[in-house]
C-alpha atoms as a PDB file:
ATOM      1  CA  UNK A   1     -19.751 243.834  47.032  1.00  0.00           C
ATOM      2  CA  UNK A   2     -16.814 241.591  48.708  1.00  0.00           C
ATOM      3  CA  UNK A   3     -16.112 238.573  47.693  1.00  0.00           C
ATOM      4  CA  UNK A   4     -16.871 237.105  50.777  1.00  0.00           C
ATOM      5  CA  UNK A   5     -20.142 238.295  50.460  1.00  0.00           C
ATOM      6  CA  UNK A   6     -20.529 237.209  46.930  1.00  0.00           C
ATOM      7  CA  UNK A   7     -19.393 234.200  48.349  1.00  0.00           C
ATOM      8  CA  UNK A   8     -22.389 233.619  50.956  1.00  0.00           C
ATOM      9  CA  UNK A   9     -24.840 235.085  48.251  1.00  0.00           C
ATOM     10  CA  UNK A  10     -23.928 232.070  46.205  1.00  0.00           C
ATOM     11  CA  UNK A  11     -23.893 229.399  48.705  1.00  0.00           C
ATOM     12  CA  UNK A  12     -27.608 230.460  50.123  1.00  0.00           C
ATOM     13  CA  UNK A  13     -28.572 230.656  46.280  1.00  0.00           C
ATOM     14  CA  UNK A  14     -27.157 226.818  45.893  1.00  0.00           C
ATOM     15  CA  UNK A  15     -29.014 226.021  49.332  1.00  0.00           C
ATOM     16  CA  UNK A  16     -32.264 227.581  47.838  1.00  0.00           C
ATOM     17  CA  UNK A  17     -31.934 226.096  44.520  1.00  0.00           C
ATOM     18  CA  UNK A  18     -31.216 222.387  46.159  1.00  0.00           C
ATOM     19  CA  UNK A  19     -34.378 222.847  48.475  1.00  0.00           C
ATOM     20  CA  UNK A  20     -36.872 223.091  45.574  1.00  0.00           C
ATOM     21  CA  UNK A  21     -35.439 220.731  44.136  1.00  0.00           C
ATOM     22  CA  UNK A  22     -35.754 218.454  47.294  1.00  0.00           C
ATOM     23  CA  UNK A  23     -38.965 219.609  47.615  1.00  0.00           C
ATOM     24  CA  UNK A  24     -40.612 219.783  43.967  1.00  0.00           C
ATOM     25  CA  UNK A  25     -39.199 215.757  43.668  1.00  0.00           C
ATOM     26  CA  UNK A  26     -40.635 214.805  46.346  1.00  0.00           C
ATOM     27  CA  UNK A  27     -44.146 216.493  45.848  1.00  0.00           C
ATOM     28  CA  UNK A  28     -44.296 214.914  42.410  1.00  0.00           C
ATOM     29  CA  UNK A  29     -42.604 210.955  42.858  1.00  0.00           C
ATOM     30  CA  UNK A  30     -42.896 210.434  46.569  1.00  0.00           C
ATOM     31  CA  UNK A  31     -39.882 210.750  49.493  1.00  0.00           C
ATOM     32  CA  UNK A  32     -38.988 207.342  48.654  1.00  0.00           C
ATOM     33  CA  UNK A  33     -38.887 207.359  45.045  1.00  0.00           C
ATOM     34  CA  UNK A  34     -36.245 210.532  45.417  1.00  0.00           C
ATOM     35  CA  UNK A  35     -32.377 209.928  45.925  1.00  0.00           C
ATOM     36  CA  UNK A  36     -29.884 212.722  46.740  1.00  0.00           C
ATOM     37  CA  UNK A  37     -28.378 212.652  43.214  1.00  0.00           C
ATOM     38  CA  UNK A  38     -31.555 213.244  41.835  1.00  0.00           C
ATOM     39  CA  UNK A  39     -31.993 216.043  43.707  1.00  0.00           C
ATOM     40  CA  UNK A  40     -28.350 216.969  42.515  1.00  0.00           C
ATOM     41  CA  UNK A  41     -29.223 216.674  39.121  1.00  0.00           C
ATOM     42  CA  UNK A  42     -32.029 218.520  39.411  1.00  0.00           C
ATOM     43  CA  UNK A  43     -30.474 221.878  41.111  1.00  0.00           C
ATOM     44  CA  UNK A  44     -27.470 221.634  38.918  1.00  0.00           C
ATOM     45  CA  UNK A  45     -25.278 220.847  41.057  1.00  0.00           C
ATOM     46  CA  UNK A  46     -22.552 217.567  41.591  1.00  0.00           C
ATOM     47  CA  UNK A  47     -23.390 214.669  44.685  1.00  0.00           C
ATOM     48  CA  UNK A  48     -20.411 216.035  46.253  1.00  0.00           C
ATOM     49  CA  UNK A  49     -21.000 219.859  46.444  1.00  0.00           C
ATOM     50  CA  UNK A  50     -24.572 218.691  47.621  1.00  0.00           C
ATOM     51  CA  UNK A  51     -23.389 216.831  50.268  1.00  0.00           C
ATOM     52  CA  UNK A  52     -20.861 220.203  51.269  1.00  0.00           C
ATOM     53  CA  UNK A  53     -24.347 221.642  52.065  1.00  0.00           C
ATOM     54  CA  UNK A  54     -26.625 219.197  53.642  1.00  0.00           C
ATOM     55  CA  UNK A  55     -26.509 215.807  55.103  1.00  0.00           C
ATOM     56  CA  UNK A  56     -29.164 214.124  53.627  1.00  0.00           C
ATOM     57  CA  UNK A  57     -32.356 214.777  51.332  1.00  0.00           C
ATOM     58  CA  UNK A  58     -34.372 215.576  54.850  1.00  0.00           C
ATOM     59  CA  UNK A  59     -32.308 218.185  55.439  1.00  0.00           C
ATOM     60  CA  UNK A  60     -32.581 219.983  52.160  1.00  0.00           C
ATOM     61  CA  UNK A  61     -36.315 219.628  52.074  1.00  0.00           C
ATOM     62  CA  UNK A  62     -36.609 220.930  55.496  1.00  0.00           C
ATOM     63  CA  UNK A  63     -33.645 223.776  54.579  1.00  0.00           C
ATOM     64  CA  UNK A  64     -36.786 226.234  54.363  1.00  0.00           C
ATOM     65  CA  UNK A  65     -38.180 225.632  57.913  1.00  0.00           C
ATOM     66  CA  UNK A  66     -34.360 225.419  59.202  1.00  0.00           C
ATOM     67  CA  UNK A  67     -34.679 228.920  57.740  1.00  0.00           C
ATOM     68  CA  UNK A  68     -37.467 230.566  59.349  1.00  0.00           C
ATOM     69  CA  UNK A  69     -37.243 229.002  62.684  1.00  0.00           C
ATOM     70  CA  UNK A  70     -33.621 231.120  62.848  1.00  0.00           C
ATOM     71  CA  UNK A  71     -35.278 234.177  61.636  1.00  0.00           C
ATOM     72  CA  UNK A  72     -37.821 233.873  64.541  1.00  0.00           C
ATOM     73  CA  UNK A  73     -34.784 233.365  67.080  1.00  0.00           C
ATOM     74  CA  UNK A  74     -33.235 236.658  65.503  1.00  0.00           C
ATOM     75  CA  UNK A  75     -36.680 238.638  65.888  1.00  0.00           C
ATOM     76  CA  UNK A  76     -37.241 237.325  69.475  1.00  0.00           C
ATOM     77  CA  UNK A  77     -34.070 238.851  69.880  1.00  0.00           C
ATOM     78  CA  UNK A  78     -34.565 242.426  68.602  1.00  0.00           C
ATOM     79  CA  UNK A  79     -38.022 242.869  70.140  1.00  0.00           C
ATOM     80  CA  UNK A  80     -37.956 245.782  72.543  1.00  0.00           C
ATOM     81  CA  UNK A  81     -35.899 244.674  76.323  1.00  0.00           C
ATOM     82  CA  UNK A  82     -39.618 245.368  78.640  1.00  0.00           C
ATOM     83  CA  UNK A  83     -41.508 243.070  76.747  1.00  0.00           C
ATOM     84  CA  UNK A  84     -41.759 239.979  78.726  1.00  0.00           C
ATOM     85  CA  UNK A  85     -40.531 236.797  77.490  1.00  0.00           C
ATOM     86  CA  UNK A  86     -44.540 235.194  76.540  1.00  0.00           C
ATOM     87  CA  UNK A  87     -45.006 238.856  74.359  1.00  0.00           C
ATOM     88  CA  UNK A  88     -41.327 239.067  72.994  1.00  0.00           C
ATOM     89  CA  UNK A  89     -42.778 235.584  71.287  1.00  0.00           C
ATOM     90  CA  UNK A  90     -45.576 236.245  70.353  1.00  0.00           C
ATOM     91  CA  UNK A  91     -43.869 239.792  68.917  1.00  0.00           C
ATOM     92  CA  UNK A  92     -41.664 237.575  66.650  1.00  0.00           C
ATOM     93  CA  UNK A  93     -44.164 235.348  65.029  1.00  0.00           C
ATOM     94  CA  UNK A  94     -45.972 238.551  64.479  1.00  0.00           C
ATOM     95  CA  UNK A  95     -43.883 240.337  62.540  1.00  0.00           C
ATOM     96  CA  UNK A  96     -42.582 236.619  60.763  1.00  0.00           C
ATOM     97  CA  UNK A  97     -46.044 236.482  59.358  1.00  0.00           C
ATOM     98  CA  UNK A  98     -46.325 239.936  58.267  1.00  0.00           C
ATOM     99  CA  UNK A  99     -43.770 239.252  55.806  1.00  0.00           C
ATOM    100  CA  UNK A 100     -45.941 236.568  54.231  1.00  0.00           C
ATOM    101  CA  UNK A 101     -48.841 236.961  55.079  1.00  0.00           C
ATOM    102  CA  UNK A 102     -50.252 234.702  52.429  1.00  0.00           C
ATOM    103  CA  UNK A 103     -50.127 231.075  52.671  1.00  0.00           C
ATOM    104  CA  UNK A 104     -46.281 229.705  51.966  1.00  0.00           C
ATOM    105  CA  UNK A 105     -46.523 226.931  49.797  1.00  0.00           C
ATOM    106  CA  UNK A 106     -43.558 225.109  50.450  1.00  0.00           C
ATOM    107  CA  UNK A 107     -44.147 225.419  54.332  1.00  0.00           C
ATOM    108  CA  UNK A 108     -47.338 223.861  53.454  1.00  0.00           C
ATOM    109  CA  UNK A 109     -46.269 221.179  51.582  1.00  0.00           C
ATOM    110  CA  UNK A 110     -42.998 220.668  54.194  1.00  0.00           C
ATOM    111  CA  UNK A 111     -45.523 220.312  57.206  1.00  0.00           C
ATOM    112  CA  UNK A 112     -47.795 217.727  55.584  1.00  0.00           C
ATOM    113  CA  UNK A 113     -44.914 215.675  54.444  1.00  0.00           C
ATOM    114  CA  UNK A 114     -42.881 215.799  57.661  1.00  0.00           C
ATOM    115  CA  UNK A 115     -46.626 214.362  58.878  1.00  0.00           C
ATOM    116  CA  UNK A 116     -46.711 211.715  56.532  1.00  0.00           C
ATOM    117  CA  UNK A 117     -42.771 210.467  56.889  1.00  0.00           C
ATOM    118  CA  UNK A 118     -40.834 209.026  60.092  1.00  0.00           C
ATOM    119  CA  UNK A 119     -37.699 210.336  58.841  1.00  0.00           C
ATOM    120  CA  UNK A 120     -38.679 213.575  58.382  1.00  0.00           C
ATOM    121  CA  UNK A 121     -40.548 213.693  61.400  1.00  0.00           C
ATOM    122  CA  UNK A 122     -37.270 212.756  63.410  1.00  0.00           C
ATOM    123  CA  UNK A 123     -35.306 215.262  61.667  1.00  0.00           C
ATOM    124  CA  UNK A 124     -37.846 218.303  62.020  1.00  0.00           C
ATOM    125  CA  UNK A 125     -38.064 217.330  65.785  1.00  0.00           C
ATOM    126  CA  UNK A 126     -34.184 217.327  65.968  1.00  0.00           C
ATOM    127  CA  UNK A 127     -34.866 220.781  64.781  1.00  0.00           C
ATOM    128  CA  UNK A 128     -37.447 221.635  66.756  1.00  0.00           C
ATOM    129  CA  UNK A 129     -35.087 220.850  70.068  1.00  0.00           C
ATOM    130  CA  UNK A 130     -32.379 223.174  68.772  1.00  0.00           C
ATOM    131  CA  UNK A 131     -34.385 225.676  68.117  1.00  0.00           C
ATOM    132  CA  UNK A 132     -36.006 225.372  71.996  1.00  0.00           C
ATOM    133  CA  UNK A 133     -32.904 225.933  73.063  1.00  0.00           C
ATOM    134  CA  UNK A 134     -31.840 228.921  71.241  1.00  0.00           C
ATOM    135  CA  UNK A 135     -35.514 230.449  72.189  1.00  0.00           C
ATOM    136  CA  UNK A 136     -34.870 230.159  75.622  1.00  0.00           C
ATOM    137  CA  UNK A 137     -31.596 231.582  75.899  1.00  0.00           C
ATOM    138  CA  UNK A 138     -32.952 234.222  73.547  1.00  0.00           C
ATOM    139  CA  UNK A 139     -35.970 235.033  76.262  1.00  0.00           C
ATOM    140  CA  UNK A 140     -33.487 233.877  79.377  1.00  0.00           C
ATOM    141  CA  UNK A 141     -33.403 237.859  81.004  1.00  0.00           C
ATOM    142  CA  UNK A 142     -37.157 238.566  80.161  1.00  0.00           C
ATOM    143  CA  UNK A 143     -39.546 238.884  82.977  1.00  0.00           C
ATOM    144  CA  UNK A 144     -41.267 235.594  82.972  1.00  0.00           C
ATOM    145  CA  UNK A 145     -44.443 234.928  83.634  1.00  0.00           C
ATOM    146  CA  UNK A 146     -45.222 233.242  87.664  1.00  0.00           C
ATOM    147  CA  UNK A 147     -42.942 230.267  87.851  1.00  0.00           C
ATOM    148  CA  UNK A 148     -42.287 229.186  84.190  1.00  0.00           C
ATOM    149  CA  UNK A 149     -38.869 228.991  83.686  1.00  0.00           C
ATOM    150  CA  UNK A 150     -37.713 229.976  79.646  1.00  0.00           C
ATOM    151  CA  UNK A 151     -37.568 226.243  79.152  1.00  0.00           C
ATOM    152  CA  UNK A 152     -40.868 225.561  79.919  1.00  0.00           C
ATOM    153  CA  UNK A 153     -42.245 229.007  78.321  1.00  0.00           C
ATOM    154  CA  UNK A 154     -40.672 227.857  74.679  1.00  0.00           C
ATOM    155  CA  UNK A 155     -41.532 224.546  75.203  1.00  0.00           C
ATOM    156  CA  UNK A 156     -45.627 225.462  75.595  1.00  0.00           C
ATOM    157  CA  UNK A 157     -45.216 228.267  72.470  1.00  0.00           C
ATOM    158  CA  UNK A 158     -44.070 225.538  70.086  1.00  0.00           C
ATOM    159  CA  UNK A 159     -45.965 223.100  71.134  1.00  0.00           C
ATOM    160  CA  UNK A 160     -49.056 225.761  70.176  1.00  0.00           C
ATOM    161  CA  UNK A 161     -47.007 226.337  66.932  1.00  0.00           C
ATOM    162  CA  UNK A 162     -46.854 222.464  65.825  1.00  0.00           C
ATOM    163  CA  UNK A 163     -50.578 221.316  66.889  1.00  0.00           C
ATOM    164  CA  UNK A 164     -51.220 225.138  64.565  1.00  0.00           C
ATOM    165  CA  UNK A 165     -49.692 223.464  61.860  1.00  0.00           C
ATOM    166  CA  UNK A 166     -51.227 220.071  62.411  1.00  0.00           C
ATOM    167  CA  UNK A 167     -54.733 222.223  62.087  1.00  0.00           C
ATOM    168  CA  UNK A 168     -53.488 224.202  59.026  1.00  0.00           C
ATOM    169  CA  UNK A 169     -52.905 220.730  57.367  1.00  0.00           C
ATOM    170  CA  UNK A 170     -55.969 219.043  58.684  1.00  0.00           C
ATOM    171  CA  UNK A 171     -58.273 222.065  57.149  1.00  0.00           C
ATOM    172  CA  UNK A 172     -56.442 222.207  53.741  1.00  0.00           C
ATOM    173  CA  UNK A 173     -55.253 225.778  54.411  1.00  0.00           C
ATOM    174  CA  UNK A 174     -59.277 227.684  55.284  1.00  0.00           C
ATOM    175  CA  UNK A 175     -57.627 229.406  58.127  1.00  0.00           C
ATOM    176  CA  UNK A 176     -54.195 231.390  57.515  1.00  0.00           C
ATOM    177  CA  UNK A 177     -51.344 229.389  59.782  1.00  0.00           C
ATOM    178  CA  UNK A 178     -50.671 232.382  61.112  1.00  0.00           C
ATOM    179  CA  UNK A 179     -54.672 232.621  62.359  1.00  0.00           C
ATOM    180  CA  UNK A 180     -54.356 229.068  63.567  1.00  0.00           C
ATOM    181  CA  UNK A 181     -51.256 230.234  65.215  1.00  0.00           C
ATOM    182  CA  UNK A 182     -52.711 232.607  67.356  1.00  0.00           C
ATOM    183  CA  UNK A 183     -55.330 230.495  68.143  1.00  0.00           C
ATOM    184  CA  UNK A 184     -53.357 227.926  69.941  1.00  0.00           C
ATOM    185  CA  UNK A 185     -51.030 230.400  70.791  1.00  0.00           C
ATOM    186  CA  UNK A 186     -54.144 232.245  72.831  1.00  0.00           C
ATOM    187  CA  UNK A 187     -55.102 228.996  74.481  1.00  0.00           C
ATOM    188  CA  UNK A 188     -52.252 227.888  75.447  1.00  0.00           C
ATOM    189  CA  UNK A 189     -51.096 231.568  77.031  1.00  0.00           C
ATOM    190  CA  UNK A 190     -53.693 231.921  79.851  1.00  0.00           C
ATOM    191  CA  UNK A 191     -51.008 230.422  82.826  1.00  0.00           C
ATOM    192  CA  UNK A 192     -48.197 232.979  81.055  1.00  0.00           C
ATOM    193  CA  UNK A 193     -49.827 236.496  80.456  1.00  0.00           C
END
Protein backbone atom coordinates (compact mmCIF):
# COMPACT_ATOMS: atom_id res chain seq x y z
CA UNK A 1 0.00 0.00 0.00
CA UNK A 2 1.33 3.79 -0.58
CA UNK A 3 1.66 5.93 1.86
CA UNK A 4 -0.65 8.18 0.51
CA UNK A 5 -3.10 5.69 0.73
CA UNK A 6 -2.21 4.69 4.20
CA UNK A 7 -2.52 8.16 4.65
CA UNK A 8 -6.38 8.54 3.62
CA UNK A 9 -7.04 5.07 5.36
CA UNK A 10 -6.09 6.81 8.55
CA UNK A 11 -7.75 10.05 8.20
CA UNK A 12 -11.35 8.29 7.25
CA UNK A 13 -10.52 5.91 10.32
CA UNK A 14 -10.03 9.28 12.61
CA UNK A 15 -13.29 10.71 10.81
CA UNK A 16 -15.14 7.39 11.73
CA UNK A 17 -13.80 7.11 15.11
CA UNK A 18 -14.74 11.04 15.90
CA UNK A 19 -18.38 10.41 14.51
CA UNK A 20 -19.28 7.76 17.14
CA UNK A 21 -17.97 9.52 19.35
CA UNK A 22 -20.12 12.62 18.33
CA UNK A 23 -22.79 10.49 18.08
CA UNK A 24 -22.65 7.91 21.15
CA UNK A 25 -22.24 11.48 23.48
CA UNK A 26 -24.86 12.84 22.28
CA UNK A 27 -27.32 9.79 22.40
CA UNK A 28 -26.37 9.31 26.04
CA UNK A 29 -26.02 13.29 27.69
CA UNK A 30 -27.97 15.32 25.20
CA UNK A 31 -26.49 17.77 22.10
CA UNK A 32 -26.16 20.37 24.60
CA UNK A 33 -24.54 18.70 27.36
CA UNK A 34 -21.64 17.59 24.62
CA UNK A 35 -18.61 19.98 23.76
CA UNK A 36 -16.11 19.31 20.94
CA UNK A 37 -13.32 18.35 23.39
CA UNK A 38 -15.38 15.86 24.78
CA UNK A 39 -15.89 14.41 21.75
CA UNK A 40 -11.98 14.72 21.35
CA UNK A 41 -11.38 12.97 24.34
CA UNK A 42 -13.52 10.47 23.61
CA UNK A 43 -12.08 9.37 19.96
CA UNK A 44 -8.58 9.83 21.16
CA UNK A 45 -7.76 12.40 19.51
CA UNK A 46 -6.37 16.35 20.48
CA UNK A 47 -9.10 19.67 19.99
CA UNK A 48 -6.83 20.66 17.33
CA UNK A 49 -6.52 17.56 15.03
CA UNK A 50 -10.42 17.46 15.57
CA UNK A 51 -10.94 20.65 14.38
CA UNK A 52 -8.36 19.63 11.06
CA UNK A 53 -11.40 17.39 10.32
CA UNK A 54 -14.64 19.02 11.04
CA UNK A 55 -15.96 22.36 11.91
CA UNK A 56 -18.06 21.79 14.62
CA UNK A 57 -19.73 18.82 16.68
CA UNK A 58 -22.79 18.99 13.91
CA UNK A 59 -20.61 18.17 11.46
CA UNK A 60 -19.04 15.12 12.98
CA UNK A 61 -22.35 13.73 14.05
CA UNK A 62 -23.75 14.22 10.69
CA UNK A 63 -20.09 12.89 9.07
CA UNK A 64 -22.17 9.54 8.44
CA UNK A 65 -25.03 11.07 6.35
CA UNK A 66 -22.28 13.50 4.67
CA UNK A 67 -21.12 9.99 3.78
CA UNK A 68 -23.84 8.27 2.14
CA UNK A 69 -25.43 11.14 0.45
CA UNK A 70 -21.83 11.17 -1.71
CA UNK A 71 -22.04 7.54 -2.25
CA UNK A 72 -25.56 8.03 -3.78
CA UNK A 73 -24.10 10.94 -6.08
CA UNK A 74 -21.30 8.35 -7.15
CA UNK A 75 -24.01 5.51 -7.90
CA UNK A 76 -26.32 7.97 -9.78
CA UNK A 77 -23.36 8.37 -11.67
CA UNK A 78 -22.40 4.81 -12.71
CA UNK A 79 -25.97 3.69 -13.43
CA UNK A 80 -26.24 2.62 -17.05
CA UNK A 81 -26.30 6.15 -19.75
CA UNK A 82 -30.37 5.09 -21.17
CA UNK A 83 -31.77 5.14 -17.93
CA UNK A 84 -33.55 8.33 -17.56
CA UNK A 85 -32.71 10.72 -14.97
CA UNK A 86 -36.20 9.76 -12.43
CA UNK A 87 -34.82 5.72 -12.82
CA UNK A 88 -30.97 6.51 -12.67
CA UNK A 89 -32.35 7.75 -8.97
CA UNK A 90 -34.24 5.58 -8.04
CA UNK A 91 -31.30 2.93 -9.41
CA UNK A 92 -28.94 4.52 -6.80
CA UNK A 93 -30.97 4.37 -3.69
CA UNK A 94 -31.56 0.87 -4.79
CA UNK A 95 -28.49 -0.51 -4.80
CA UNK A 96 -27.48 2.07 -1.48
CA UNK A 97 -29.95 0.01 0.42
CA UNK A 98 -28.92 -3.28 -0.73
CA UNK A 99 -25.81 -2.80 1.04
CA UNK A 100 -27.68 -2.43 4.32
CA UNK A 101 -30.48 -3.60 4.04
CA UNK A 102 -31.13 -3.73 7.74
CA UNK A 103 -31.98 -0.78 9.69
CA UNK A 104 -28.64 1.61 10.24
CA UNK A 105 -28.60 2.61 13.62
CA UNK A 106 -26.71 5.61 13.58
CA UNK A 107 -28.79 6.95 10.51
CA UNK A 108 -31.58 6.34 12.80
CA UNK A 109 -30.49 7.97 15.62
CA UNK A 110 -28.85 11.02 13.21
CA UNK A 111 -32.42 11.62 11.63
CA UNK A 112 -34.33 11.84 14.91
CA UNK A 113 -31.82 14.14 16.40
CA UNK A 114 -31.37 16.44 13.41
CA UNK A 115 -35.50 16.49 14.12
CA UNK A 116 -35.21 17.37 17.53
CA UNK A 117 -32.21 20.22 17.16
CA UNK A 118 -32.21 23.67 15.13
CA UNK A 119 -28.62 23.44 14.65
CA UNK A 120 -28.52 20.32 13.28
CA UNK A 121 -31.40 20.84 11.27
CA UNK A 122 -29.60 23.93 9.58
CA UNK A 123 -26.56 22.04 9.02
CA UNK A 124 -28.21 18.77 7.47
CA UNK A 125 -30.22 21.20 5.18
CA UNK A 126 -26.90 22.98 4.22
CA UNK A 127 -26.18 19.47 3.22
CA UNK A 128 -29.07 18.63 1.73
CA UNK A 129 -28.59 21.82 -0.86
CA UNK A 130 -25.12 20.60 -1.82
CA UNK A 131 -26.01 17.50 -2.38
CA UNK A 132 -29.14 18.86 -4.86
CA UNK A 133 -26.74 20.28 -6.68
CA UNK A 134 -24.33 17.59 -7.27
CA UNK A 135 -27.59 15.27 -8.14
CA UNK A 136 -28.54 17.39 -10.76
CA UNK A 137 -25.46 17.86 -12.52
CA UNK A 138 -25.02 14.13 -11.99
CA UNK A 139 -28.62 13.48 -13.93
CA UNK A 140 -28.04 16.92 -16.18
CA UNK A 141 -27.71 14.67 -19.83
CA UNK A 142 -30.47 12.09 -18.81
CA UNK A 143 -33.67 12.14 -20.67
CA UNK A 144 -35.96 13.91 -18.34
CA UNK A 145 -39.17 13.35 -17.78
CA UNK A 146 -41.95 16.21 -19.73
CA UNK A 147 -40.74 19.57 -18.58
CA UNK A 148 -38.88 18.95 -15.24
CA UNK A 149 -35.72 20.35 -15.46
CA UNK A 150 -32.77 18.20 -13.16
CA UNK A 151 -33.32 20.89 -10.58
CA UNK A 152 -36.69 20.34 -10.07
CA UNK A 153 -36.41 16.34 -10.60
CA UNK A 154 -33.76 16.19 -7.43
CA UNK A 155 -35.52 18.60 -5.68
CA UNK A 156 -39.05 16.30 -5.66
CA UNK A 157 -36.71 12.85 -5.00
CA UNK A 158 -35.35 14.32 -1.77
CA UNK A 159 -38.03 15.86 -0.72
CA UNK A 160 -39.69 12.02 -0.91
CA UNK A 161 -36.40 10.94 0.82
CA UNK A 162 -36.71 13.46 3.95
CA UNK A 163 -40.69 13.22 4.61
CA UNK A 164 -39.37 8.91 4.26
CA UNK A 165 -37.28 9.58 7.03
CA UNK A 166 -39.66 11.78 8.95
CA UNK A 167 -42.08 8.45 8.66
CA UNK A 168 -39.23 6.03 9.59
CA UNK A 169 -38.84 8.16 12.82
CA UNK A 170 -42.48 8.74 13.45
CA UNK A 171 -43.13 4.70 13.33
CA UNK A 172 -40.06 3.78 15.49
CA UNK A 173 -38.45 1.87 12.59
CA UNK A 174 -41.89 -0.93 11.63
CA UNK A 175 -41.24 -0.19 8.05
CA UNK A 176 -37.51 -0.51 6.62
CA UNK A 177 -36.45 3.34 5.45
CA UNK A 178 -35.71 1.97 2.49
CA UNK A 179 -39.68 0.63 2.23
CA UNK A 180 -40.76 4.06 3.35
CA UNK A 181 -38.47 5.29 0.72
CA UNK A 182 -40.08 3.85 -2.04
CA UNK A 183 -43.20 4.70 -0.83
CA UNK A 184 -42.85 8.38 -1.11
CA UNK A 185 -40.58 7.90 -3.74
CA UNK A 186 -43.73 6.09 -5.76
CA UNK A 187 -46.04 8.94 -4.89
CA UNK A 188 -44.21 11.49 -5.58
CA UNK A 189 -43.00 9.92 -9.25
CA UNK A 190 -46.38 9.85 -11.09
CA UNK A 191 -45.64 13.57 -13.07
CA UNK A 192 -41.83 11.99 -13.82
CA UNK A 193 -42.17 8.31 -15.11
Amino acid sequence: MSMTGLRERKKAETRQAVHEAALRLTVEHGLENVTVEAIADAANISRRTFSNYFDGKEDALLYGESQRLGTLVRRVREQPPDRSAWRALRGALDSLHEESDVADRAQHVRARLAMNHPSLMARQLAYRVRLEQELSAAVAGREQAGDAGPELLTAAFLTALRVAAQWWCAEQETRSLHQLSVLALDQIARPFT
